[in-house]
C-alpha atoms as a PDB file:
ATOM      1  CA  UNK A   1      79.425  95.349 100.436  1.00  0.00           C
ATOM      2  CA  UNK A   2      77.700  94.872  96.671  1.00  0.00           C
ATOM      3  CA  UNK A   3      79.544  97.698  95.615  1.00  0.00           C
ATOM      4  CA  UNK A   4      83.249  97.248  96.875  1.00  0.00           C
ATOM      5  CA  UNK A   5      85.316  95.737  94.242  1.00  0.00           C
ATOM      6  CA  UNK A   6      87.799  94.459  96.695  1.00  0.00           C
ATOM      7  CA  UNK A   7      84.835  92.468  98.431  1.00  0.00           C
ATOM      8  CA  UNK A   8      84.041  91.453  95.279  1.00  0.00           C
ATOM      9  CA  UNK A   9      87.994  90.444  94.538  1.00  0.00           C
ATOM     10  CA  UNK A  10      87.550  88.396  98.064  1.00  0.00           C
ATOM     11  CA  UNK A  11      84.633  86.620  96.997  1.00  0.00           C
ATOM     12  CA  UNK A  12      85.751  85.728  93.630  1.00  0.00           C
ATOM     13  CA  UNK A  13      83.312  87.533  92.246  1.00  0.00           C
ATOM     14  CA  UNK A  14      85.748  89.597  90.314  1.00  0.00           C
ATOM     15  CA  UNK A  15      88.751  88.136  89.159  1.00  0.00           C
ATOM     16  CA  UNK A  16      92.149  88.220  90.815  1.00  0.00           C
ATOM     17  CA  UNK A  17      96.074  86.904  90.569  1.00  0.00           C
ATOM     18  CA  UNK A  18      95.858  85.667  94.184  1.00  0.00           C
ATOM     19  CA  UNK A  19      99.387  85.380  95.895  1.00  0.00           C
ATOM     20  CA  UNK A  20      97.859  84.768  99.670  1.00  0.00           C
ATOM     21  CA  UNK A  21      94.980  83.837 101.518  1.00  0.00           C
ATOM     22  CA  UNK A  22      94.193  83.270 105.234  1.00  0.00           C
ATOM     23  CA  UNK A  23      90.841  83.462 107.309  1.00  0.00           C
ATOM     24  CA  UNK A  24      91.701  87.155 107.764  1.00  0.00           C
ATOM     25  CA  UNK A  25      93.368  88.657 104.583  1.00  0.00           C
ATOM     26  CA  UNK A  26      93.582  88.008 101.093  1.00  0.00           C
ATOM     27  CA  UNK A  27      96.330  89.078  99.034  1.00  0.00           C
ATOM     28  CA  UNK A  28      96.563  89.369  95.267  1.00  0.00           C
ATOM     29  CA  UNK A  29      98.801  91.619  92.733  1.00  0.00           C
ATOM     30  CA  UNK A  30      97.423  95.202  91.782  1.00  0.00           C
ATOM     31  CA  UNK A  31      96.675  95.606  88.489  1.00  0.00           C
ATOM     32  CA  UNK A  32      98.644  98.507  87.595  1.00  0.00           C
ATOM     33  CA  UNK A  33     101.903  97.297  88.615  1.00  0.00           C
ATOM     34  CA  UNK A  34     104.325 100.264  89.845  1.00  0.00           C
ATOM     35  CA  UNK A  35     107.051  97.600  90.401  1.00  0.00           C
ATOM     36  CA  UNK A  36     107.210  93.974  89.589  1.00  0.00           C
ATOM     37  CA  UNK A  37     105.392  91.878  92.336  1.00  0.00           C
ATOM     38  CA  UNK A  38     103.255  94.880  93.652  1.00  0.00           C
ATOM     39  CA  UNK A  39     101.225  93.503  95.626  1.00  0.00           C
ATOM     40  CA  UNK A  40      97.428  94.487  97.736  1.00  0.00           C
ATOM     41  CA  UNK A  41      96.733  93.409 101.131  1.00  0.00           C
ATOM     42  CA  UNK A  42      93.428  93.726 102.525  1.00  0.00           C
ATOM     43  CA  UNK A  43      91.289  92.871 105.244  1.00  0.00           C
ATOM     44  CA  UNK A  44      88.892  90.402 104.384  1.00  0.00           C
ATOM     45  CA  UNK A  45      86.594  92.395 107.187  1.00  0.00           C
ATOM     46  CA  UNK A  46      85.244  95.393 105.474  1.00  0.00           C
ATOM     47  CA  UNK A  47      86.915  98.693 106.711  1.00  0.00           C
ATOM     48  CA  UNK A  48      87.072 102.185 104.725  1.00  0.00           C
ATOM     49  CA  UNK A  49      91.031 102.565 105.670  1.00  0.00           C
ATOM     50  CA  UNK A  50      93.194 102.309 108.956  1.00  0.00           C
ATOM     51  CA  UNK A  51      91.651 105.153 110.416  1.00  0.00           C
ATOM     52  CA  UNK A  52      88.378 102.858 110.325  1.00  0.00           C
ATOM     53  CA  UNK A  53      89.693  99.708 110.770  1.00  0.00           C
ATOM     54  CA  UNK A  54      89.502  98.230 114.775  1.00  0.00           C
ATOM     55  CA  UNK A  55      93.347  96.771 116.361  1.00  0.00           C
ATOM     56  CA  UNK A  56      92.802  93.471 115.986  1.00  0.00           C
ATOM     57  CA  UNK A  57      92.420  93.767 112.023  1.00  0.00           C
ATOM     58  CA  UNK A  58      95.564  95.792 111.629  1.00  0.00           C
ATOM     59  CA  UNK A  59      97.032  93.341 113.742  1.00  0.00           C
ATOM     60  CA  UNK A  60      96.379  90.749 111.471  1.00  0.00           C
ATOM     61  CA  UNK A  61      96.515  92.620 108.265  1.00  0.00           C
ATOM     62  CA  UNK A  62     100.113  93.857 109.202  1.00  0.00           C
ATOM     63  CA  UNK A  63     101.141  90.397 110.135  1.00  0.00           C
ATOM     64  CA  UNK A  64     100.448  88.705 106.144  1.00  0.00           C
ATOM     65  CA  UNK A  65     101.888  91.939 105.188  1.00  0.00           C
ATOM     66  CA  UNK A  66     105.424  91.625 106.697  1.00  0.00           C
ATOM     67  CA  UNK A  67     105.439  87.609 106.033  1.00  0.00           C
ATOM     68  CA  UNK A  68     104.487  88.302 102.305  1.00  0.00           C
ATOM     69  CA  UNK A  69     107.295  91.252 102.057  1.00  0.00           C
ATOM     70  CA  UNK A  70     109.831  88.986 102.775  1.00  0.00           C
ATOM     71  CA  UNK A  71     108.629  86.436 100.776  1.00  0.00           C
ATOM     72  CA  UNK A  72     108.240  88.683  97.798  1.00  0.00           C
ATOM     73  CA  UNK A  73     111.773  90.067  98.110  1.00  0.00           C
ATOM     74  CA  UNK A  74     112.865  86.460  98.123  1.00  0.00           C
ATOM     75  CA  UNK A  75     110.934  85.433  95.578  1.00  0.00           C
ATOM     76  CA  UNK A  76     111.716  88.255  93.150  1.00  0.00           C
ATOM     77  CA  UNK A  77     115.415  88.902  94.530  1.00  0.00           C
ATOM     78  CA  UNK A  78     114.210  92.875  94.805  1.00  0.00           C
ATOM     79  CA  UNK A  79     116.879  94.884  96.424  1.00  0.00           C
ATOM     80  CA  UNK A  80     113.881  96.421  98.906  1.00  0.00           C
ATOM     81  CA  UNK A  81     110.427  96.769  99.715  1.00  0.00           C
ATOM     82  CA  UNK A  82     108.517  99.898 100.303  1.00  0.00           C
ATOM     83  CA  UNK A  83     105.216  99.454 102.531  1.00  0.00           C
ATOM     84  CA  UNK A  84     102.238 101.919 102.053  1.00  0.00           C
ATOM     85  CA  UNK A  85      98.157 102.593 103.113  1.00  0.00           C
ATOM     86  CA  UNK A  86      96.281 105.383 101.656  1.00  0.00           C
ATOM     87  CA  UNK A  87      93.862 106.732 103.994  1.00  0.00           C
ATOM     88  CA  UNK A  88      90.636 109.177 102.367  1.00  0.00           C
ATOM     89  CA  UNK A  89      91.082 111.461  99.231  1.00  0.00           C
ATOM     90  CA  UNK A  90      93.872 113.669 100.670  1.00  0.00           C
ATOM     91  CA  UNK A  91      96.177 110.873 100.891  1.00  0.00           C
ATOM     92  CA  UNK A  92      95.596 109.136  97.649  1.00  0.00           C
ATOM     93  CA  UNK A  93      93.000 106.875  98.404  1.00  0.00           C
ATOM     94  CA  UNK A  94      90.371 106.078  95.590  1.00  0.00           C
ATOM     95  CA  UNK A  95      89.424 102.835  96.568  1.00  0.00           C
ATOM     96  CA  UNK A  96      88.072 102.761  99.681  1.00  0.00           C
ATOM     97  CA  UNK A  97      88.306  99.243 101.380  1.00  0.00           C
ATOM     98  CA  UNK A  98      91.420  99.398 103.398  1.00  0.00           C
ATOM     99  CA  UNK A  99      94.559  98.092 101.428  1.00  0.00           C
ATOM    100  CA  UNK A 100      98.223  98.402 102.126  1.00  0.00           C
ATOM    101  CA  UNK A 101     100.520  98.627  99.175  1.00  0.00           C
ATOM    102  CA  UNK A 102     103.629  96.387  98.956  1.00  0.00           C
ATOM    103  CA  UNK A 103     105.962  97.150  96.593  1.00  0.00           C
ATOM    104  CA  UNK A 104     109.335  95.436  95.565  1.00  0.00           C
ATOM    105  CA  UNK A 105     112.065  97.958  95.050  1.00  0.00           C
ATOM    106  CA  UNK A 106     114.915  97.111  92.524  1.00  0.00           C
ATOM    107  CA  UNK A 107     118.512  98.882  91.771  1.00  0.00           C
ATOM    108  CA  UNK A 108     118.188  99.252  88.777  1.00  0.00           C
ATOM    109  CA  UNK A 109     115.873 102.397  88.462  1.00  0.00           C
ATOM    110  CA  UNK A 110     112.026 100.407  88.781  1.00  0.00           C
ATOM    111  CA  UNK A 111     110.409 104.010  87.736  1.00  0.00           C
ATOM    112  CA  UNK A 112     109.057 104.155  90.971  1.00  0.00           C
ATOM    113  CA  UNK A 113     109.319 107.656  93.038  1.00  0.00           C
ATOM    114  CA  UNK A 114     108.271 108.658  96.491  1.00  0.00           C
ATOM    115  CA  UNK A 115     108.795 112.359  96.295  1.00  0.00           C
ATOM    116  CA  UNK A 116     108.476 114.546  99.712  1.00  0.00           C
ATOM    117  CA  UNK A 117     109.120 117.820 100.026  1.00  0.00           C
ATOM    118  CA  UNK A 118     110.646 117.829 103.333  1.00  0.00           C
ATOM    119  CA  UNK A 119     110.585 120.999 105.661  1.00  0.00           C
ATOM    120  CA  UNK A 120     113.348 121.331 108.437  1.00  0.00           C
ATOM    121  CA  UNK A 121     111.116 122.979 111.062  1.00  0.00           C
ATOM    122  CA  UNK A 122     112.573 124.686 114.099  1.00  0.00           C
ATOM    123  CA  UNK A 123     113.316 122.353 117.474  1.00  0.00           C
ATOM    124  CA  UNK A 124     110.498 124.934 118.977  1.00  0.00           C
ATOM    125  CA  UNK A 125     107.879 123.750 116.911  1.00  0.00           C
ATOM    126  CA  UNK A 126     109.182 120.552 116.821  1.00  0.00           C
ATOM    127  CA  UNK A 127     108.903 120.480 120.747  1.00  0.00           C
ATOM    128  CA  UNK A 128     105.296 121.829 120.533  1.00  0.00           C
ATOM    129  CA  UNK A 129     104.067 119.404 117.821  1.00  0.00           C
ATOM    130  CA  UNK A 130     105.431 116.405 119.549  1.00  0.00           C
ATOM    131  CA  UNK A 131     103.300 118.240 123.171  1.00  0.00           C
ATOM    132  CA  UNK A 132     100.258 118.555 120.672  1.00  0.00           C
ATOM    133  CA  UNK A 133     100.092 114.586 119.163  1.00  0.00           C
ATOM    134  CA  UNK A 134     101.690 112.937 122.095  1.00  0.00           C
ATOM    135  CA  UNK A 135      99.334 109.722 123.242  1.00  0.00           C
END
């Protein structure tokens, strides 16, 4: 993919502050920090986002990202870790080569916000969503 910039980042093509590597993943610190250690997973397997990506790859995408979560709470004694994945326009996503988001949460006010506007729906519709996704 000639035009991906995270392929790119993968191939060393485009530089990168590399914090992980395996035969499946590479990880490496975003750019535009929203906390201290924020850090990029991704695939080394080209996929668009999740929704794309086949189970084996998530498997193994999800595996570096909960061994380099803990490592990076360790390593940066953050107080927590938030864990996120964009998937098309709607959701945020501008890059589009699957990545998850890891982000080390501190006490002491990071400037990070998650903001949701939460709804309390009835149990009803509760009951008939839960009918309507059920696997």
């Amino acid at each position: 993919m000639n035009d991906c910039i995270f392929c790119q980042i993968i191939e060393h093509h485009i530089p990168s502050y590399k914090i992980y590597e395996d035969e499946h993943v590479y990880a490496f610190l975003d750019i535009s920090q929203a906390t201290k250690g924020h850090t990029l997973v991704v695939p080394k397997k080209h996929c668009r986002n999740i929704l794309d990506a086949d189970p084996e790859t998530v498997s193994q995408v999800f595996a570096a990202v909960a061994k380099i979560a803990v490592h990076l709470k360790d390593k940066l004694h953050a107080d927590g870790i938030n864990v996120t994945t964009n998937a098309e326009p709607s959701a945020g996503q501008v890059v589009f080569h699957w990545h998850v988001h890891i982000l080390p949460r501190y006490n002491d006010m990071d400037g990070y916000q998650q903001i949701f506007d939460n709804t309390e729906p009835t149990t009803e519709t509760l009951v008939a969503l839960a009918e309507t996704i059920a696997l």
